[in-house]
C-alpha atoms as a PDB file:
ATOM      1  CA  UNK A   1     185.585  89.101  27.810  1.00  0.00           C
ATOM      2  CA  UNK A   2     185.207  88.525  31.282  1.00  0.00           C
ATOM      3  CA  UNK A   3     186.543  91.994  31.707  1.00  0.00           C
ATOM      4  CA  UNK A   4     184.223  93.759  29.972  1.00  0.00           C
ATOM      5  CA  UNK A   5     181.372  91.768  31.608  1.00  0.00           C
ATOM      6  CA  UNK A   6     182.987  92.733  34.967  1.00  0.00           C
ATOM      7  CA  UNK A   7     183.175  96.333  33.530  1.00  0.00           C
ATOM      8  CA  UNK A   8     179.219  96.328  32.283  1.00  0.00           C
ATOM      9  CA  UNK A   9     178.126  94.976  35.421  1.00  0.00           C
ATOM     10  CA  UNK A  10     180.253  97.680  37.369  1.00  0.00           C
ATOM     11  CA  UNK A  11     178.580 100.141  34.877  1.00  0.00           C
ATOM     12  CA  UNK A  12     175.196  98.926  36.039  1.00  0.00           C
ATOM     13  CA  UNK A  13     175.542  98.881  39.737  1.00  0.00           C
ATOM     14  CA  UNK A  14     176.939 102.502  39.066  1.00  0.00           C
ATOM     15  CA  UNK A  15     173.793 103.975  37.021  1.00  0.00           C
ATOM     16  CA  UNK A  16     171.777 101.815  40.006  1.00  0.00           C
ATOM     17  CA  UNK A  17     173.785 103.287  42.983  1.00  0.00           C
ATOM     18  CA  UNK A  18     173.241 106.943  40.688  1.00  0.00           C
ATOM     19  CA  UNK A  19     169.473 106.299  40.107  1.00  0.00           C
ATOM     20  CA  UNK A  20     168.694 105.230  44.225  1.00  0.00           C
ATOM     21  CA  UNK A  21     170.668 108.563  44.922  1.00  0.00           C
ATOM     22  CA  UNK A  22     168.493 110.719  42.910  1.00  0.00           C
ATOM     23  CA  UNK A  23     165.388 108.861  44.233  1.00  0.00           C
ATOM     24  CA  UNK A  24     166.508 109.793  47.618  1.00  0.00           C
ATOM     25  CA  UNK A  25     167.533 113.426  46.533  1.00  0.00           C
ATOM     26  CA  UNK A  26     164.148 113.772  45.313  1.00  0.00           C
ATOM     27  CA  UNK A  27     162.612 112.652  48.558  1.00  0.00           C
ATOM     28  CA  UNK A  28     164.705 115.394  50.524  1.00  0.00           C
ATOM     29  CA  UNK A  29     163.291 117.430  48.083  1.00  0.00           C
ATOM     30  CA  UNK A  30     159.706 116.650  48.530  1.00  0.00           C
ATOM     31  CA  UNK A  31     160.282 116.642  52.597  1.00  0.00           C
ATOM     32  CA  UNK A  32     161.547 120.401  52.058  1.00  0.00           C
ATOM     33  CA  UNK A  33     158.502 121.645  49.869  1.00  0.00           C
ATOM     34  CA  UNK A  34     156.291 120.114  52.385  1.00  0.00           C
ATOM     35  CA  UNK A  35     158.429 122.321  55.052  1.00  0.00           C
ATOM     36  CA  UNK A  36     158.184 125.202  52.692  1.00  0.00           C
ATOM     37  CA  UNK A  37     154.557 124.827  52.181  1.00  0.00           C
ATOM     38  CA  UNK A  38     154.002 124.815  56.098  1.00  0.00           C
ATOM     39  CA  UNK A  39     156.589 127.740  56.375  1.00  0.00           C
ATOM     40  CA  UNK A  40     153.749 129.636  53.447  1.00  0.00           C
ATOM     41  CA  UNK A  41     151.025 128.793  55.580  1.00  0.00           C
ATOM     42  CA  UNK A  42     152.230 130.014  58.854  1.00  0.00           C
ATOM     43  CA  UNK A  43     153.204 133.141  56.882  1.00  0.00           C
ATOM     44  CA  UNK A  44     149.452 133.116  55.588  1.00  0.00           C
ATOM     45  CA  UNK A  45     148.375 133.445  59.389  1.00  0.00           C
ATOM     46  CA  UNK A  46     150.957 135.924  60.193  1.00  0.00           C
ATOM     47  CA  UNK A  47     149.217 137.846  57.391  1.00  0.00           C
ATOM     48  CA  UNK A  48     145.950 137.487  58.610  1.00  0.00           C
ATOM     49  CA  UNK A  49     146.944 138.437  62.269  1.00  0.00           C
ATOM     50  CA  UNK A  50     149.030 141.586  60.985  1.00  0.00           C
ATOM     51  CA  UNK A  51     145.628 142.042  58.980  1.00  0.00           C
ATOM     52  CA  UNK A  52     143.581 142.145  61.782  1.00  0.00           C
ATOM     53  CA  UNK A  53     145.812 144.511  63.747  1.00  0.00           C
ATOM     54  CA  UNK A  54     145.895 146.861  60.995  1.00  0.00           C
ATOM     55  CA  UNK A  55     142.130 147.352  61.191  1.00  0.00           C
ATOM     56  CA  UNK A  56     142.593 147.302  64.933  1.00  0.00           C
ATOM     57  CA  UNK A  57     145.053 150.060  64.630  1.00  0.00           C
ATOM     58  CA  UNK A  58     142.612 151.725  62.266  1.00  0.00           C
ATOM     59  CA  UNK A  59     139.787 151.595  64.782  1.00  0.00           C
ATOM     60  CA  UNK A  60     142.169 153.373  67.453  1.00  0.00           C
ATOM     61  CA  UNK A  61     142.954 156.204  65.081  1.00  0.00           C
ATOM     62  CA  UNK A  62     139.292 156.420  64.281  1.00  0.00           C
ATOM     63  CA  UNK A  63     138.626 156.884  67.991  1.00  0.00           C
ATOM     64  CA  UNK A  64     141.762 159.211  68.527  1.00  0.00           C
ATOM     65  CA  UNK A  65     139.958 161.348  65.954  1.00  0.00           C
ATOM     66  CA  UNK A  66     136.781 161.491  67.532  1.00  0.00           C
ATOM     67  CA  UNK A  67     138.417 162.405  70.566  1.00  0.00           C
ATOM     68  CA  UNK A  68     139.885 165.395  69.047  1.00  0.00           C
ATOM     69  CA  UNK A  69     137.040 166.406  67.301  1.00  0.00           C
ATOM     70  CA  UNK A  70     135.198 166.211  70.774  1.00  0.00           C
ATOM     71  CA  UNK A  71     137.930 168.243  72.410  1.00  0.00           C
ATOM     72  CA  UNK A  72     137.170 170.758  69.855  1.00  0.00           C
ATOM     73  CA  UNK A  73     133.510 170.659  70.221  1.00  0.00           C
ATOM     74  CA  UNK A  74     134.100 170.740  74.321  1.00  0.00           C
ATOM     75  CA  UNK A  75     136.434 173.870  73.683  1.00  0.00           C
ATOM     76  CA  UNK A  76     134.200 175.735  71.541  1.00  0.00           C
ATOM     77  CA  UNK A  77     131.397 175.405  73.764  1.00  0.00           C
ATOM     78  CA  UNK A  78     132.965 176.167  76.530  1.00  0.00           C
ATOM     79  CA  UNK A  79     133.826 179.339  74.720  1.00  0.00           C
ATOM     80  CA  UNK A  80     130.608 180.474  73.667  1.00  0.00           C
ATOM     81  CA  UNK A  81     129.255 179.461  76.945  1.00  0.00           C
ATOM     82  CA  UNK A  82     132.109 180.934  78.919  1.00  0.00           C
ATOM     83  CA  UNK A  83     131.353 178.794  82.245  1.00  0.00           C
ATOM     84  CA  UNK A  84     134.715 179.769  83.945  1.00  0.00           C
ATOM     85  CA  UNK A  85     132.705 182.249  86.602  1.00  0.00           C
ATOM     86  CA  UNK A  86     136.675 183.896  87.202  1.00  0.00           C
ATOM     87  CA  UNK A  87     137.087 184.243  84.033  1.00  0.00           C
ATOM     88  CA  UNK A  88     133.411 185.631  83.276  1.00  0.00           C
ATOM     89  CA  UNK A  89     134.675 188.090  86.527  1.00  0.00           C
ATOM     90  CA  UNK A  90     137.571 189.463  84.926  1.00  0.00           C
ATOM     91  CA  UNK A  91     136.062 189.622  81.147  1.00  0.00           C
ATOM     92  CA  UNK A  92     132.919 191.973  82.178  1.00  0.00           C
ATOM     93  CA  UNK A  93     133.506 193.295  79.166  1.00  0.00           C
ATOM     94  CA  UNK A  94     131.248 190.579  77.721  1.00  0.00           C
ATOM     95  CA  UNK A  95     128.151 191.652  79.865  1.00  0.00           C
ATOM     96  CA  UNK A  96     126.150 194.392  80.139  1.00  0.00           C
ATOM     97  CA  UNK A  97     127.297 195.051  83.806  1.00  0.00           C
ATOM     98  CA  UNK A  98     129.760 194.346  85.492  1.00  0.00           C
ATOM     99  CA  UNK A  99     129.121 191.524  87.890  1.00  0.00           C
ATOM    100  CA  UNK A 100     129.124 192.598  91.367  1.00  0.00           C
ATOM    101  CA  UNK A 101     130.141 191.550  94.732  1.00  0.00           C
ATOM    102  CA  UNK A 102     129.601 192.578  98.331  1.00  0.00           C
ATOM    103  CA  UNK A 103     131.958 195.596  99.113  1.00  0.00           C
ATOM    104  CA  UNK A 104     135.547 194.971 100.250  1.00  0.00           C
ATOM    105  CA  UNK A 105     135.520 191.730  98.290  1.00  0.00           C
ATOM    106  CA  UNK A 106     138.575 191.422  96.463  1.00  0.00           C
ATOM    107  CA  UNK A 107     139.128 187.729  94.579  1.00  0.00           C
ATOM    108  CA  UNK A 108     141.947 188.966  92.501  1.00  0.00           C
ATOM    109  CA  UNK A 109     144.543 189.264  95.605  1.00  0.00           C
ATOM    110  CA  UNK A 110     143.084 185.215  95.863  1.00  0.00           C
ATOM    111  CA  UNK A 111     142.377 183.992  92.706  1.00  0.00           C
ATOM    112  CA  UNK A 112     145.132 184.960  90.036  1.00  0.00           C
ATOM    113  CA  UNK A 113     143.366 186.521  86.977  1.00  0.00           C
ATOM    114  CA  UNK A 114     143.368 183.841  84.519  1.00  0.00           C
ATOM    115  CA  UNK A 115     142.708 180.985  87.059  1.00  0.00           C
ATOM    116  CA  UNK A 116     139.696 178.748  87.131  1.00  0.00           C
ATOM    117  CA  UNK A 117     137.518 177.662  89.826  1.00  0.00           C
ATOM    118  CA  UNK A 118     138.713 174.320  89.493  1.00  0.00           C
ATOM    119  CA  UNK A 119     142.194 174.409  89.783  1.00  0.00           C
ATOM    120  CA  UNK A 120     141.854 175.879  93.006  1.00  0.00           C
ATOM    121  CA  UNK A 121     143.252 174.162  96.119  1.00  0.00           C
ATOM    122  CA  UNK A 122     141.592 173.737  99.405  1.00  0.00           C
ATOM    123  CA  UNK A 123     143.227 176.682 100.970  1.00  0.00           C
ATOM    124  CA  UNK A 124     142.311 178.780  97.740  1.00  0.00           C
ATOM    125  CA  UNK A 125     138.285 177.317  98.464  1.00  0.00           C
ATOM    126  CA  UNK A 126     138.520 178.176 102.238  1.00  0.00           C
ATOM    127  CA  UNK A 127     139.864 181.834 101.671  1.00  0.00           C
ATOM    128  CA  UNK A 128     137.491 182.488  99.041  1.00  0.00           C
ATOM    129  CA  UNK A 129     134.002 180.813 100.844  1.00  0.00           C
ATOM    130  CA  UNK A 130     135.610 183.036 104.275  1.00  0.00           C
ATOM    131  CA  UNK A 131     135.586 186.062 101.859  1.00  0.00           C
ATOM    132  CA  UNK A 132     132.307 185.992 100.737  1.00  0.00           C
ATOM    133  CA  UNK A 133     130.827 184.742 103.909  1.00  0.00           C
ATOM    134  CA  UNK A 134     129.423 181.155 102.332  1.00  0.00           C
ATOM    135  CA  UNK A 135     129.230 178.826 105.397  1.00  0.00           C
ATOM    136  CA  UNK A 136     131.394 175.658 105.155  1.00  0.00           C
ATOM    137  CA  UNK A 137     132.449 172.624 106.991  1.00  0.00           C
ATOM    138  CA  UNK A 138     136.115 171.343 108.088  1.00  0.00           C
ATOM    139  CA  UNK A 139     134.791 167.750 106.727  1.00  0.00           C
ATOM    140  CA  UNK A 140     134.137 169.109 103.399  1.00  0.00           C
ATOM    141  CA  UNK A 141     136.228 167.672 100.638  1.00  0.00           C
ATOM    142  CA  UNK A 142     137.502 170.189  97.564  1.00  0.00           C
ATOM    143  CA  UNK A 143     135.004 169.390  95.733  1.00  0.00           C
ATOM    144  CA  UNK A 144     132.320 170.334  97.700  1.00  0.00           C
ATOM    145  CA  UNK A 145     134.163 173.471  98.752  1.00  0.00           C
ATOM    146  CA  UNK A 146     134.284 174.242  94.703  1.00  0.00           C
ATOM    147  CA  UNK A 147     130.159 173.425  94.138  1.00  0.00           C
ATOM    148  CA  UNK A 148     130.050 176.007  96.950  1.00  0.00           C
ATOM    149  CA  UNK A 149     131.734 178.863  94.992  1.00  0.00           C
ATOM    150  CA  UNK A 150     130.201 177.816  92.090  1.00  0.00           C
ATOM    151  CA  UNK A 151     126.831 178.108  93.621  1.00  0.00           C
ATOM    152  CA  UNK A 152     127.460 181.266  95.017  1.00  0.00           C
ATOM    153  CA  UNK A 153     128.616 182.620  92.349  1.00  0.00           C
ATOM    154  CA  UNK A 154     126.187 181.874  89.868  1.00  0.00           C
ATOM    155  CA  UNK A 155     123.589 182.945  92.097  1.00  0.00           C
ATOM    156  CA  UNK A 156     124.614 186.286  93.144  1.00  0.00           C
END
């Protein structure tokens, strides 16, 4: 009989040995559903930043559109307006008359035909001013030189 006590005894520390093994199982379980449940948050903020990024992405297209819509509204006023003075030169077809200039001007051979005022380089804005007899300055920058075309332009 001794045997069998020996043998239930074994038994027991066996199903004890079993049952402390599960218990720690289910405490490496419980340690990785706490790690999975900070994993889920993180994730949760990672969501909420990609969130936020999205509507930050939506406010650049927004803007992007404007832009282009502004372009558009630039372009077509500059159309009906026509405030390229060249291109007003070589389109006289849209005035009455012809807009004129002192005799022996010739801004073609200067200014190619399709060519706006600002585009022009300095040389360009020294030739013409020299051509149509507009007073400058060797300081003046490009600008300046420009304005004075302009100005002249507009007012003859």
């Amino acid at each position: 009989m001794p045997a069998i006590k020996d043998g239930a005894s074994s038994s027991a520390s066996i199903i004890e040995a079993i049952n402390r093994l599960d218990a720690r199982f289910d405490a490496i379980d419980a340690r990785f559903d706490a790690i999975d449940a900070k994993f889920d948050a993180i994730d949760a903020k990672f969501n909420t930043i990609d969130a936020k990024f999205n509507t930050i992405d939506a406010k650049f297209d927004a803007i992007d559109a404007n832009v282009i819509n502004m372009q558009g509204d630039i372009a077509t006023i500059n159309a009906k307006l026509d405030l390229n003075p060249i291109r007003a030169l070589n389109a006289t077809s849209s005035f009455s008359a012809p807009v004129k200039f002192p005799p022996g001007i010739d801004l073609e051979e200067i200014i190619p035909q399709k060519q706006s005022i600002d585009t022009l380089t300095r040389r360009q804005c020294i030739t013409v001013l020299d051509r149509l007899g507009v007073p400058w300055q060797a300081g003046n920058s490009v600008p300046i030189l420009k304005d004075k075309i302009k100005d002249y332009l507009y007012a003859w």
